[in-house]
N, C-alpha and C. Protein backbone atom coordinates (compact mmCIF):
# COMPACT_ATOMS: atom_id res chain seq x y z
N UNK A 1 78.40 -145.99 -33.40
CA UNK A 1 79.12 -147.06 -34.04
C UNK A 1 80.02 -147.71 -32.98
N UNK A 2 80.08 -149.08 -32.85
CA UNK A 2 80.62 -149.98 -32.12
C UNK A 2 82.52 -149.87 -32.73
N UNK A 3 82.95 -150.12 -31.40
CA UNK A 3 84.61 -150.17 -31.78
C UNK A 3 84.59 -151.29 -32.78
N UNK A 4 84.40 -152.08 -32.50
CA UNK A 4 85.10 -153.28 -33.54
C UNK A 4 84.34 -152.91 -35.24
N UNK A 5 83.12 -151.99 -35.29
CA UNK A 5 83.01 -151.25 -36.86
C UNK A 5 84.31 -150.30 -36.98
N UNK A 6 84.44 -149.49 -35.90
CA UNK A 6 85.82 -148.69 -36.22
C UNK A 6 87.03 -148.92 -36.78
N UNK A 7 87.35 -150.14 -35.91
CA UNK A 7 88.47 -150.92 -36.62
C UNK A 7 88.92 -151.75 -37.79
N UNK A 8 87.55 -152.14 -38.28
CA UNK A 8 87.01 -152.75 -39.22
C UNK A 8 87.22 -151.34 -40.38
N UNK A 9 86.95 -150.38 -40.19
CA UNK A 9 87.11 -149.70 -41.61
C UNK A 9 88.50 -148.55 -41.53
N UNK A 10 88.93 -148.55 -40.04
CA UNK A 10 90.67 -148.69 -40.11
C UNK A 10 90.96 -149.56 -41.02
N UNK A 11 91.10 -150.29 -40.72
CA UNK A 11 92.06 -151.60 -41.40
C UNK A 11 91.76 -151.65 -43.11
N UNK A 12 90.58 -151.27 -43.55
CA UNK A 12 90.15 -150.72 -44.75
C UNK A 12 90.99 -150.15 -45.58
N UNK A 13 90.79 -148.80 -44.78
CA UNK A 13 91.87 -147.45 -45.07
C UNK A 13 93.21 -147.61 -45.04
N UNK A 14 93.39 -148.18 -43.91
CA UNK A 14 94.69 -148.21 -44.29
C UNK A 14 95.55 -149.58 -45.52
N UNK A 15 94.68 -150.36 -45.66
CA UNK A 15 95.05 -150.99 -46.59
C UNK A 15 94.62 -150.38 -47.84
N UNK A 16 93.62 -149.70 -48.24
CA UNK A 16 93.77 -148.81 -49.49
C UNK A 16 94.88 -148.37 -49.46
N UNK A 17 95.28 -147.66 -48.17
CA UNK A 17 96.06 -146.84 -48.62
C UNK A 17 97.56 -147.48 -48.61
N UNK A 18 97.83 -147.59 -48.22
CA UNK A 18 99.01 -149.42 -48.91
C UNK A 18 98.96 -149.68 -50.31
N UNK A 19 98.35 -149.73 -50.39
CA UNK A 19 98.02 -150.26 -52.16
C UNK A 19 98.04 -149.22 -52.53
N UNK A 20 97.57 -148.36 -52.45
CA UNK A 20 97.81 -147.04 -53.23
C UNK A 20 99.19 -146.48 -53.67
N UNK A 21 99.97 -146.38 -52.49
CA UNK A 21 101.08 -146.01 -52.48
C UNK A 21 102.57 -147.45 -52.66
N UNK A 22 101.85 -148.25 -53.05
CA UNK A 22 102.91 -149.22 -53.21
C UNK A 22 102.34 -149.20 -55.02
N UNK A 23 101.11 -148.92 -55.92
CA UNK A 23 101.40 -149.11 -57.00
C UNK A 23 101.41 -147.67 -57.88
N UNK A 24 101.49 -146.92 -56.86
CA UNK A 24 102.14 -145.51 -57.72
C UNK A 24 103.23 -145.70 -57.51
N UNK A 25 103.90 -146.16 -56.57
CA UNK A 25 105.46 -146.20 -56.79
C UNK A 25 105.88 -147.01 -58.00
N UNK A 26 105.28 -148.17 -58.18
CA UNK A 26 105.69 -149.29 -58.94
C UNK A 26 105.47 -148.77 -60.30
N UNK A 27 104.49 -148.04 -60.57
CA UNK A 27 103.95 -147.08 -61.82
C UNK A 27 105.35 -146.23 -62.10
N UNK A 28 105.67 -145.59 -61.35
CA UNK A 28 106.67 -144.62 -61.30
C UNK A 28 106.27 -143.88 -62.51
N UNK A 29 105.63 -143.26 -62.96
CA UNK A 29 104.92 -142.26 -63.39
C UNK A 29 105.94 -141.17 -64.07
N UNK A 30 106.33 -141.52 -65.19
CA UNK A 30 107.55 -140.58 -66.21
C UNK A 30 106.73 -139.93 -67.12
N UNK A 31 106.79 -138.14 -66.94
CA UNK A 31 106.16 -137.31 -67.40
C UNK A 31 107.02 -136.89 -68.71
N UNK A 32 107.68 -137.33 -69.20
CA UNK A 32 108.13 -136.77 -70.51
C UNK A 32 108.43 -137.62 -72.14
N UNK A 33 108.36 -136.90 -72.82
CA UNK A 33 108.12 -137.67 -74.28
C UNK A 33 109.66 -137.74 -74.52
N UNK A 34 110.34 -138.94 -74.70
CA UNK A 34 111.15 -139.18 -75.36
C UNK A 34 111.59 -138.30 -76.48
N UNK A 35 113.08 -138.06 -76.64
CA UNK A 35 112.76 -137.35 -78.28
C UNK A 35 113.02 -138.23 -79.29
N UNK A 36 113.25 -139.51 -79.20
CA UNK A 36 112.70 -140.33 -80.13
C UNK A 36 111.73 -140.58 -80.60
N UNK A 37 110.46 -139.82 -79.89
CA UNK A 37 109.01 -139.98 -80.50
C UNK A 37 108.30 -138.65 -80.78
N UNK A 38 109.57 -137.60 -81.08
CA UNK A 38 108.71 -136.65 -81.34
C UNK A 38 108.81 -136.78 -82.86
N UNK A 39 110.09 -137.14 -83.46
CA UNK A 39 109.85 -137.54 -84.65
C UNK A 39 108.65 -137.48 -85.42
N UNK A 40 108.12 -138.27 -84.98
CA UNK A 40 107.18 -139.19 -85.78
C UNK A 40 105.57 -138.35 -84.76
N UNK A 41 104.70 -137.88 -85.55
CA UNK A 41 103.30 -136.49 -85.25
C UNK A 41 102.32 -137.84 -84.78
N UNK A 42 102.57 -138.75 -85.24
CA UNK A 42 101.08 -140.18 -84.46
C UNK A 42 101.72 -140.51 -83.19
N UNK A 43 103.13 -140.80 -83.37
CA UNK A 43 103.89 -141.09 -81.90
C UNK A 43 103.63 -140.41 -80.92
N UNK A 44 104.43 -139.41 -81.38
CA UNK A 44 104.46 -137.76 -80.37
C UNK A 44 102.59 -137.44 -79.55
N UNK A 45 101.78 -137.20 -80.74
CA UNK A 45 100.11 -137.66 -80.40
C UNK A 45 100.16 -138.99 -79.25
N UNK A 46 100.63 -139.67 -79.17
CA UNK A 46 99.92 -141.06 -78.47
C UNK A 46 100.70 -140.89 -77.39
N UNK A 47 101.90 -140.22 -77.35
CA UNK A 47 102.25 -140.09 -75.86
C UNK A 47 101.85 -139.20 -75.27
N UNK A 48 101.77 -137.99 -75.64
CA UNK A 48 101.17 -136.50 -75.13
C UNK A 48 99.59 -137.47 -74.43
N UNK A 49 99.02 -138.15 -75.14
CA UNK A 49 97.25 -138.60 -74.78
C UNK A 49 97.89 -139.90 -73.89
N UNK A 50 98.74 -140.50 -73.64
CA UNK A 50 99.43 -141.19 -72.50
C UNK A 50 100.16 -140.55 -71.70
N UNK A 51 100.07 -139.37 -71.70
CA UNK A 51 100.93 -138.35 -70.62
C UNK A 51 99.77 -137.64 -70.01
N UNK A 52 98.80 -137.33 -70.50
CA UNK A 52 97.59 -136.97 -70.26
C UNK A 52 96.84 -137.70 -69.06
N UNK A 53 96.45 -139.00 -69.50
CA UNK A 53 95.84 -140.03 -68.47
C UNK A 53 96.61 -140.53 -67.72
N UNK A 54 97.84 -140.77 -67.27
CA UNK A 54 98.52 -140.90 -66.45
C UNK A 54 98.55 -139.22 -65.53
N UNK A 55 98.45 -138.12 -65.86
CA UNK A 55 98.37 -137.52 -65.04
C UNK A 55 97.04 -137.37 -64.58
N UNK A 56 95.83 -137.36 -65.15
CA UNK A 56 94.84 -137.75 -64.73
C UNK A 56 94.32 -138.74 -63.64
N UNK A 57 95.12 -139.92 -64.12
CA UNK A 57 95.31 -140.92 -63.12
C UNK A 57 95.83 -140.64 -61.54
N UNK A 58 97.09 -139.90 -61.70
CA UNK A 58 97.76 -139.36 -60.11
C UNK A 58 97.23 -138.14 -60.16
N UNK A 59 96.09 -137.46 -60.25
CA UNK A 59 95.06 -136.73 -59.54
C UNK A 59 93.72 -137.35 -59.03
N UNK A 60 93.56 -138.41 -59.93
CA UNK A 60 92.71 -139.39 -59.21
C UNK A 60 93.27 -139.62 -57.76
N UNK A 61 94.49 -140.54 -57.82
CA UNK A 61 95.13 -140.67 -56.48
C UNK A 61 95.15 -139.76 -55.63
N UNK A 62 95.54 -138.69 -55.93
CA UNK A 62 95.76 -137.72 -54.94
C UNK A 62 94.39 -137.58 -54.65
N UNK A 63 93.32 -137.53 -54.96
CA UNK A 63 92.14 -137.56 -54.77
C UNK A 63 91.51 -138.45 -53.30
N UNK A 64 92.17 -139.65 -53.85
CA UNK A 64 91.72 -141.26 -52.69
C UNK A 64 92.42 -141.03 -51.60
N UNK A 65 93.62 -140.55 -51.73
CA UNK A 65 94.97 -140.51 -50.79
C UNK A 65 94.32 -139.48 -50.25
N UNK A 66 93.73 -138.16 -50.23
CA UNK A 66 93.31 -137.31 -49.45
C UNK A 66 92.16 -137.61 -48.74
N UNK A 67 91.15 -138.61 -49.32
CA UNK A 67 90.00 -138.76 -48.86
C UNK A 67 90.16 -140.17 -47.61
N UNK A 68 91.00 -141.12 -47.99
CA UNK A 68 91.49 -141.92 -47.07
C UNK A 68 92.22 -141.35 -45.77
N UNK A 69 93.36 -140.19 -46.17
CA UNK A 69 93.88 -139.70 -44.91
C UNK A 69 92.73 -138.79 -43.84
N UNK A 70 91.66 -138.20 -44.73
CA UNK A 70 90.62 -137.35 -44.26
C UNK A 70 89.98 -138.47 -43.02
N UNK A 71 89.51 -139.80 -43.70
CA UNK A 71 88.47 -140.19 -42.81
C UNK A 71 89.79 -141.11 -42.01
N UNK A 72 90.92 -141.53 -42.28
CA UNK A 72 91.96 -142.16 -40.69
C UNK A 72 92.42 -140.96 -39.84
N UNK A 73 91.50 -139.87 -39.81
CA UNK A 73 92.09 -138.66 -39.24
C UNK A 73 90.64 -138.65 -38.32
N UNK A 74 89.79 -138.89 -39.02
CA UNK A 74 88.18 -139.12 -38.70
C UNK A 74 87.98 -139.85 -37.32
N UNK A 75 88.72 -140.89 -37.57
CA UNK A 75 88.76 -141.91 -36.75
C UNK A 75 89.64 -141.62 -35.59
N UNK A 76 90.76 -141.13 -35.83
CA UNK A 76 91.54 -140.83 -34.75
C UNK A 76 91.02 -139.37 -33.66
N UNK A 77 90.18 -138.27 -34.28
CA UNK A 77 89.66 -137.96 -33.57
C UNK A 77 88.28 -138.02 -33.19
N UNK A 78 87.99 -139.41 -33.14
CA UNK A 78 86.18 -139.41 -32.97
C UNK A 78 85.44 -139.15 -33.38
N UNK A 79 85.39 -138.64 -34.69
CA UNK A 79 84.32 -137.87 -35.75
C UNK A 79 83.60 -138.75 -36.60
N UNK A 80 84.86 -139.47 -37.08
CA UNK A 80 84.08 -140.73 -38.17
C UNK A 80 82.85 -141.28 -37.47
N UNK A 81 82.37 -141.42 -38.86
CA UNK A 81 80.81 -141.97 -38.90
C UNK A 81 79.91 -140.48 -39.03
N UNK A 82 80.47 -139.35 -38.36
CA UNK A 82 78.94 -138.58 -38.24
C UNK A 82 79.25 -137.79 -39.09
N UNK A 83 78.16 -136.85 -39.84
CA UNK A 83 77.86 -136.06 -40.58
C UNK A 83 78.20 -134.74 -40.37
N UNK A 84 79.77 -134.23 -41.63
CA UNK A 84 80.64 -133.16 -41.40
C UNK A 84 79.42 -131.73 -40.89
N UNK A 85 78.29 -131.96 -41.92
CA UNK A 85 77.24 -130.92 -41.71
C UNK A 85 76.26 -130.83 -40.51
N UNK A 86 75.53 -131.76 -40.50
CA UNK A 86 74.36 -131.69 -38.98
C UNK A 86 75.13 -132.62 -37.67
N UNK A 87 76.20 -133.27 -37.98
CA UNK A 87 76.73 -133.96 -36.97
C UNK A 87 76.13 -135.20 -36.68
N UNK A 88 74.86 -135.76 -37.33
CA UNK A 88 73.98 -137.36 -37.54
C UNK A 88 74.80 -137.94 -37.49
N UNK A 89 74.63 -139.06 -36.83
CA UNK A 89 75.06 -140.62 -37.62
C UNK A 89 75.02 -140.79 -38.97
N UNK A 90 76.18 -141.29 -39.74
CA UNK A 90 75.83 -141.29 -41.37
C UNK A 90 75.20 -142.48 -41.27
N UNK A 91 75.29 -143.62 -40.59
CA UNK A 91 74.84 -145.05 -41.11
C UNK A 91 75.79 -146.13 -41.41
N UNK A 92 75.50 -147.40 -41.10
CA UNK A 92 76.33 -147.69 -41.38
C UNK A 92 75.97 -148.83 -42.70
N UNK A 93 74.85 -148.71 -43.22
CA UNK A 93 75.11 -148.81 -44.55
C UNK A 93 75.82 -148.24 -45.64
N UNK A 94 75.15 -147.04 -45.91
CA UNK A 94 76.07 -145.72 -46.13
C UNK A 94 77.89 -145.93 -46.25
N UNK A 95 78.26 -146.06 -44.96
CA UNK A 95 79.34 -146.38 -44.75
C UNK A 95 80.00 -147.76 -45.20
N UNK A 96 79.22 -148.48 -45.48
CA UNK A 96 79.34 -149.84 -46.12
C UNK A 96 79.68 -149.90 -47.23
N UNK A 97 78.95 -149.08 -47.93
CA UNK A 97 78.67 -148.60 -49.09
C UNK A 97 79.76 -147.76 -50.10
N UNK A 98 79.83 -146.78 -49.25
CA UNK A 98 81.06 -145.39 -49.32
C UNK A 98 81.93 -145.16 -47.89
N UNK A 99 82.43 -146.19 -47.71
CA UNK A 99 83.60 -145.33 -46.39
C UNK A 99 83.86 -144.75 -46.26
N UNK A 100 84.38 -143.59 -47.15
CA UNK A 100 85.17 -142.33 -47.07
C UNK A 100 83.50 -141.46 -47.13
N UNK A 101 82.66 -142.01 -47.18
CA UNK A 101 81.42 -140.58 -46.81
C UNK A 101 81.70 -139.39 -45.83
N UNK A 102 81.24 -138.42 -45.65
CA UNK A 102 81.35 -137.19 -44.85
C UNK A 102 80.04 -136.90 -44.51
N UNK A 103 78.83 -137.15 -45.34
CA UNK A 103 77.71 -136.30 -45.16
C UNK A 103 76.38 -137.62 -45.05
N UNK A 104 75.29 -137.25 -43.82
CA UNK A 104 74.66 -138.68 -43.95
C UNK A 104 74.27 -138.30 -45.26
N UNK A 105 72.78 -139.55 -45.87
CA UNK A 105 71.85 -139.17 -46.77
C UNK A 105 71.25 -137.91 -46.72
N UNK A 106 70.54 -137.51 -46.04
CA UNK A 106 69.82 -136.14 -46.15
C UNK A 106 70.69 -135.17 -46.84
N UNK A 107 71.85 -135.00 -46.06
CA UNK A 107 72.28 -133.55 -46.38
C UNK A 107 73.27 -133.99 -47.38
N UNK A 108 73.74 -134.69 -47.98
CA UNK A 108 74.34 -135.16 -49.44
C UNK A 108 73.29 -135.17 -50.13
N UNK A 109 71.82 -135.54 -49.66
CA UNK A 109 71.05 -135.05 -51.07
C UNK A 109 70.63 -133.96 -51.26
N UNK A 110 71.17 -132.95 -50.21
CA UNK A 110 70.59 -131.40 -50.12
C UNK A 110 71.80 -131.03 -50.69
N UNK A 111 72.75 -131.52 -50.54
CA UNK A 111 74.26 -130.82 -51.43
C UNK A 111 73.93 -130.86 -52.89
N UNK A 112 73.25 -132.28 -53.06
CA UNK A 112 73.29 -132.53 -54.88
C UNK A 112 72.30 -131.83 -55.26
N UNK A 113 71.36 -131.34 -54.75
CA UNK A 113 70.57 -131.08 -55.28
C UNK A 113 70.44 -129.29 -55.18
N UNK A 114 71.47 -128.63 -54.14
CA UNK A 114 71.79 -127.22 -54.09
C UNK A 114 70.63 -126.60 -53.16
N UNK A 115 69.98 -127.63 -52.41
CA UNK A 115 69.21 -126.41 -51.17
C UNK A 115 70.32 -126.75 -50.22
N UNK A 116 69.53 -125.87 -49.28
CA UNK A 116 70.18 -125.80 -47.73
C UNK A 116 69.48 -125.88 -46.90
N UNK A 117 69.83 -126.22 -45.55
CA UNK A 117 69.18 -126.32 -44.22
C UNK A 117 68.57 -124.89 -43.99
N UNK A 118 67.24 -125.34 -43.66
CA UNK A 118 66.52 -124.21 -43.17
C UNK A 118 67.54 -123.31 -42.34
N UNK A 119 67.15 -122.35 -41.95
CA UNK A 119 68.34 -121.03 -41.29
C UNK A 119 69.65 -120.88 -41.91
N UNK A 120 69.73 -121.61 -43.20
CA UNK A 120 71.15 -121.36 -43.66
C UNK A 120 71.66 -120.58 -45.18
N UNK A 121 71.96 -120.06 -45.26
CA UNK A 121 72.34 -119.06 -46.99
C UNK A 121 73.45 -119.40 -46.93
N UNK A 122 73.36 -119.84 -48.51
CA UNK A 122 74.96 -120.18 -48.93
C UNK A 122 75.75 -118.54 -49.60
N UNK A 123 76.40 -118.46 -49.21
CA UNK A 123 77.08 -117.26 -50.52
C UNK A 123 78.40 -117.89 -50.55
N UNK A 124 78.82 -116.99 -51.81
CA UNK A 124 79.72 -117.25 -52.74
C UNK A 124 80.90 -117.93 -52.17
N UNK A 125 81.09 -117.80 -50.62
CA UNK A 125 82.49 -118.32 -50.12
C UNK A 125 82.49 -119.21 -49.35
N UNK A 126 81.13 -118.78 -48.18
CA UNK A 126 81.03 -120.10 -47.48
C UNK A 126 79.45 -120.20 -46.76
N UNK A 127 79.52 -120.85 -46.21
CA UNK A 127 77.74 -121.15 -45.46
C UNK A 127 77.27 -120.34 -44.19
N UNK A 128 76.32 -119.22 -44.23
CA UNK A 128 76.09 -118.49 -43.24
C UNK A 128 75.03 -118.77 -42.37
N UNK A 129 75.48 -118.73 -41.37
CA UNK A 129 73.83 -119.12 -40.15
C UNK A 129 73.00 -117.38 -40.37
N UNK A 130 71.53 -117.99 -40.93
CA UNK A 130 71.01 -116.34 -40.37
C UNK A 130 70.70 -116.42 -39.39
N UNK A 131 70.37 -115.14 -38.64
CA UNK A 131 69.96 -114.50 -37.23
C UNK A 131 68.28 -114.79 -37.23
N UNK A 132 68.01 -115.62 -36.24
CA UNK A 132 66.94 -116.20 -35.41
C UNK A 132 66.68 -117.40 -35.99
N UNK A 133 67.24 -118.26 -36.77
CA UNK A 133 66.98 -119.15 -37.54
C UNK A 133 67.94 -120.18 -36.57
């Protein structure tokens, strides 16, 4: 990937991430039910299920905010673009597509679909190279 693609999805990221953090602030995100609305069992209901998706919501975020800092971390040490698993080029459609990608096509469709790279066993904790493989 050419510098001026690099910079091009810098400037991306970091403007997500600008926006991100300028409208969770503005959200300011108040986790508690009034006790003026516990009163009332439909009230009390509609905020608990609006206290709900708003926290839903800032786990979403925390979600983007991790995956944005992941790949401007990408970039800063030379990694972005290639594939966390075989080390490929992801593409830069792909990347067009999904910026924050990690894995090219191949091995994101070997993730979704639960095989693995020849010479490799997954167990329960993490991914093992076998011996002669």
């Amino acid at each position: 990937m050419v510098p001026e693609q690099i910079k091009k999805f810098k400037r991306i990221f970091e403007a997500q991430l600008q926006s991100l953090k300028l409208t969770s602030q503005a959200e300011g995100l108040a986790f508690g039910v009034p006790p003026e609305e516990t009163i009332d069992p439909i009230d009390h209901a509609r905020s608990q299920a609006d206290q709900f998706l708003r926290i839903q919501m800032r786990n979403r975020e925390n979600d983007v905010l991790g995956k944005l800092t992941a790949a401007l971390n990408r970039i800063a040490n030379g990694t972005f673009g290639f594939c966390l698993d075989c080390s490929d080029g992801i593409g830069l459609r792909r990347l067009e597509a999904k910026p924050t990608a990690t894995l090219c096509h191949p091995c994101q469709a070997s993730t979704e679909s639960g095989a693995t790279a020849p010479g490799l066993v997954v167990s329960s904790f993490k991914v093992i190279r076998r011996k002669g493989a």
